[in-house]
Protein backbone atom coordinates (compact mmCIF):
# COMPACT_ATOMS: atom_id res chain seq x y z
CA UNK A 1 125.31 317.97 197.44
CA UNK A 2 122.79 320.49 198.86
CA UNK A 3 122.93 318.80 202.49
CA UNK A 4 126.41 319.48 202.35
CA UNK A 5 125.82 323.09 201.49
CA UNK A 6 123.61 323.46 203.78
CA UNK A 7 125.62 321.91 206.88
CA UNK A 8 128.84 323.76 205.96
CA UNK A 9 126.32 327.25 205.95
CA UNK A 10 125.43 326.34 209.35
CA UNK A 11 128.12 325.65 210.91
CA UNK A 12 130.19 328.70 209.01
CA UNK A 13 126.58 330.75 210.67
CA UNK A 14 127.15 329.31 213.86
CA UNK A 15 130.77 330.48 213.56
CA UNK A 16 130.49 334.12 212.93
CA UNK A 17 131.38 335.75 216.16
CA UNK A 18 128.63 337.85 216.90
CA UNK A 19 126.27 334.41 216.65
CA UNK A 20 128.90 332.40 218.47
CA UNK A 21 129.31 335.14 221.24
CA UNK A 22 125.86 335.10 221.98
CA UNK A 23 124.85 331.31 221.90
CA UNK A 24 128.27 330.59 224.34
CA UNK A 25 127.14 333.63 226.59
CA UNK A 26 124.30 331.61 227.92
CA UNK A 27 125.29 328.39 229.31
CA UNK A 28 121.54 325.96 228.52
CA UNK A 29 121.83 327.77 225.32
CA UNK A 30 125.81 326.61 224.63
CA UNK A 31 124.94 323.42 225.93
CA UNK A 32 121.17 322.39 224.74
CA UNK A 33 121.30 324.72 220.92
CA UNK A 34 124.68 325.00 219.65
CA UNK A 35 126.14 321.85 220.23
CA UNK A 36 123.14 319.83 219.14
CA UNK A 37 122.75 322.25 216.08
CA UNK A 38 126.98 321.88 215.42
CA UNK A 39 125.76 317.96 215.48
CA UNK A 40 122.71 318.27 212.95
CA UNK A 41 124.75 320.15 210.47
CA UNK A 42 127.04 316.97 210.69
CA UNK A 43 124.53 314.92 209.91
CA UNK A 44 123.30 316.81 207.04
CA UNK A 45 126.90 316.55 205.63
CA UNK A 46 126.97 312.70 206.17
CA UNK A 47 125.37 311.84 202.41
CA UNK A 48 128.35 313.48 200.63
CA UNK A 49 130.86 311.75 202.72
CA UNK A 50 129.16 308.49 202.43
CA UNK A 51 128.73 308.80 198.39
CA UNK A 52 132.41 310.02 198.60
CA UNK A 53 133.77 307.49 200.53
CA UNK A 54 131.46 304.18 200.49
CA UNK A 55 134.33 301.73 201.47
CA UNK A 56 135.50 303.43 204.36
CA UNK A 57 131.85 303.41 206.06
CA UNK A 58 131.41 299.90 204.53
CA UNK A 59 134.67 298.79 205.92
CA UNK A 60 134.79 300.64 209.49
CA UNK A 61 131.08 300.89 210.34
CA UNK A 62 129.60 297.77 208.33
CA UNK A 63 127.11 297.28 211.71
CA UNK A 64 127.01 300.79 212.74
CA UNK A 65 128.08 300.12 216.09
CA UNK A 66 131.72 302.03 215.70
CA UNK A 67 130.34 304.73 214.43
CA UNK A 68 127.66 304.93 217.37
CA UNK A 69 130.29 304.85 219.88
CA UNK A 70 132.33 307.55 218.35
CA UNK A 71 128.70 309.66 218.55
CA UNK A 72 128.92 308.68 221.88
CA UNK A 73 131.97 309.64 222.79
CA UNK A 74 132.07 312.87 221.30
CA UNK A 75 129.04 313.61 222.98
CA UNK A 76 129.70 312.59 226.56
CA UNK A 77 132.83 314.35 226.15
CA UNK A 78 131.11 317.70 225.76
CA UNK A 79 128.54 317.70 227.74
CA UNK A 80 131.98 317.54 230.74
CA UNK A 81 131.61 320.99 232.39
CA UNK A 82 135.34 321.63 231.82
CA UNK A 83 135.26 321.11 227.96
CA UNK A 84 132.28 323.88 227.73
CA UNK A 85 135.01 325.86 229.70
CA UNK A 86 137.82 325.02 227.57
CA UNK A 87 135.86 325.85 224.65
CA UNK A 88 135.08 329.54 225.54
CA UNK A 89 138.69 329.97 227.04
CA UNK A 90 141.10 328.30 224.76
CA UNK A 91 140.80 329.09 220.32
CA UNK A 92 141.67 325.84 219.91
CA UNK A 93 139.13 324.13 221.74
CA UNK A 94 136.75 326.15 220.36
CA UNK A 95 137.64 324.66 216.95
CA UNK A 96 137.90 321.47 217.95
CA UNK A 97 134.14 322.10 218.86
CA UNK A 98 133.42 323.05 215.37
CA UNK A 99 135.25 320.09 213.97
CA UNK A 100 134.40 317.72 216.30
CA UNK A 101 130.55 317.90 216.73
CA UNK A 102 129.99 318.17 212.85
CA UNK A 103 132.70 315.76 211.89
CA UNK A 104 132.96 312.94 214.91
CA UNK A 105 129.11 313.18 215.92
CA UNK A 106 127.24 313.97 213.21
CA UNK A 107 128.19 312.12 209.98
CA UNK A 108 128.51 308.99 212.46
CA UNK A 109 125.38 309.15 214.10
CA UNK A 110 123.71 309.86 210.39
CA UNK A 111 125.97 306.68 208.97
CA UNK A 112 125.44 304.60 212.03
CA UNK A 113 121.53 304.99 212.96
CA UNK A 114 119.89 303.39 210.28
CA UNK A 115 122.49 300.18 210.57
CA UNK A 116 120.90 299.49 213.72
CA UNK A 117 118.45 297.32 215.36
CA UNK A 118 115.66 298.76 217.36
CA UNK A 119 117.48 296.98 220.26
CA UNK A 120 120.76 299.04 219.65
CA UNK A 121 118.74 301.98 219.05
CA UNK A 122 116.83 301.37 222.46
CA UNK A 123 120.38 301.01 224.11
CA UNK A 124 121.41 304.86 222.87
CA UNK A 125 118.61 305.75 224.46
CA UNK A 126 118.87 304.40 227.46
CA UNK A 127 122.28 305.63 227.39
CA UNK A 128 120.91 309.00 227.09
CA UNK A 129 118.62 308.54 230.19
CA UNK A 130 121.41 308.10 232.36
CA UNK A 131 123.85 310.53 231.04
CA UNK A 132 121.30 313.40 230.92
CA UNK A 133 119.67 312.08 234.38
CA UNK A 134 123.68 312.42 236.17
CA UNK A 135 124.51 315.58 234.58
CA UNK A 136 121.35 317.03 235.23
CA UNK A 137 121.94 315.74 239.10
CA UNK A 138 125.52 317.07 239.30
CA UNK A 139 124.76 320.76 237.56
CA UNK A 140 122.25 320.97 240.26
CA UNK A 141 123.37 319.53 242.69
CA UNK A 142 126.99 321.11 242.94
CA UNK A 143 126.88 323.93 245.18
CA UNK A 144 129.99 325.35 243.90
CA UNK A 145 130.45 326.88 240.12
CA UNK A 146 131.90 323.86 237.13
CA UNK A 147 132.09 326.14 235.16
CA UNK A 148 134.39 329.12 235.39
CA UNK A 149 132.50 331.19 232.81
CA UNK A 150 128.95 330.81 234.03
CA UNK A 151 126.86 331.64 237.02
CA UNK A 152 125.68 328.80 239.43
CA UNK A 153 122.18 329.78 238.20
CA UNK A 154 122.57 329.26 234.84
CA UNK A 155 124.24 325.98 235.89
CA UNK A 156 121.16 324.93 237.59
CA UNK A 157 119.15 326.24 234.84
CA UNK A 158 121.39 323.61 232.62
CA UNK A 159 120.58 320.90 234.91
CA UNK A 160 117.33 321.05 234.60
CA UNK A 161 117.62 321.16 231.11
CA UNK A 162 119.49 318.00 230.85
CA UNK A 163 116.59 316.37 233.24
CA UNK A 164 113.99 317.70 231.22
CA UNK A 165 115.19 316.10 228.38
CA UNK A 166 115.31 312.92 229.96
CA UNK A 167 112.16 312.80 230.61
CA UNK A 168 111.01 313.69 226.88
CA UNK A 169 112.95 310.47 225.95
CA UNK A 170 111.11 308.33 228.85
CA UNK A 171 108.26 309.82 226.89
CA UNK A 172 109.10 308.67 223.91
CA UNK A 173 110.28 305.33 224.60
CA UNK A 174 106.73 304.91 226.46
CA UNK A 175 105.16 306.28 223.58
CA UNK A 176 106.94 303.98 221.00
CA UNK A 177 105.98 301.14 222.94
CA UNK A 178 102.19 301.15 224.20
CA UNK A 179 101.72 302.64 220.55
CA UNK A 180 101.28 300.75 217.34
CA UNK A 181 102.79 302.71 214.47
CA UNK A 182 100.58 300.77 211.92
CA UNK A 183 97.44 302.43 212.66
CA UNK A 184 98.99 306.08 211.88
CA UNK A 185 100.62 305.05 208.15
């Protein structure tokens, strides 16, 4: 009950204007803190739902490969230059951000993860690679603005955000494999 506490206080935090204004006025900070944080408190929230409602992750995400997908989805959709537009521009969008990320992303992701095999889990990450590897490209490549309410430097700022965390996850996935976790537990 406390995760969901504290997920709900986040995301109401993250929704007070003043703290909204300010993470949306800076594009890598929209993009690489807010979202991702929107996401988290999801995932903190995912133990109520699940205790709530253990049939309908039983019955709808029994492998955890729905659930991954709708991560996925959610995910990919934002990181589209013209939904971080549509966000700032339209109310409703903006909600559906604050629903969305929590709701679709989060509590999925949380459900979904530990339901599958290092494989599938490999696979997201790949996934990952390539979508943060093209939008990275494309926010730096572009010469002209995506997005309506940023700068083209802040928009190559983002791209090299979303390449730098690429890399961290080639990292990773090195690390993971040339290491053997046995010797550290």
């Amino acid at each position: 009950m406390k995760q969901l506490v504290y997920g709900l206080l986040i995301i109401l935090f993250l929704a007070v204007p003043p703290v909204a204004n300010l993470m949306e006025s800076v594009m890598i900070i929209h993009m690489h803190m807010q979202m991702p944080i929107l996401v988290f408190a999801g995932f903190l929230m995912a133990r109520f739902f699940q205790i709530r409602f253990p049939s309908f992750f039983e019955k709808w995400n029994g492998n955890g490969v729905p659930g991954i997908l709708l991560f996925l989805i959610m995910v990919s959709y934002w990181t589209i230059p013209r939904a971080m537009d549509d966000a700032l521009t339209s109310q409703g969008m903006e909600v559906f951000k604050f629903i969305s990320l929590p709701i679709l992303a989060g509590i999925p992701l949380n459900d979904s993860w530990k339901k599958l095999k290092p494989i599938g889990k490999n696979i997201i990450f790949y996934f990952f690679i390539a979508l943060f590897t093209a939008m990275g490209w494309l926010y730096i490549e572009t010469p002209v603005q995506l997005c309506n309410n940023y700068l083209v430097i802040e928009q190559i700022t983002l791209g090299w955000g979303f390449v730098t965390t690429a890399i961290c996850i080639v990292i990773y996935l090195l690390y993971t494999a040339f290491v053997d976790k046995s010797q550290y537990e």
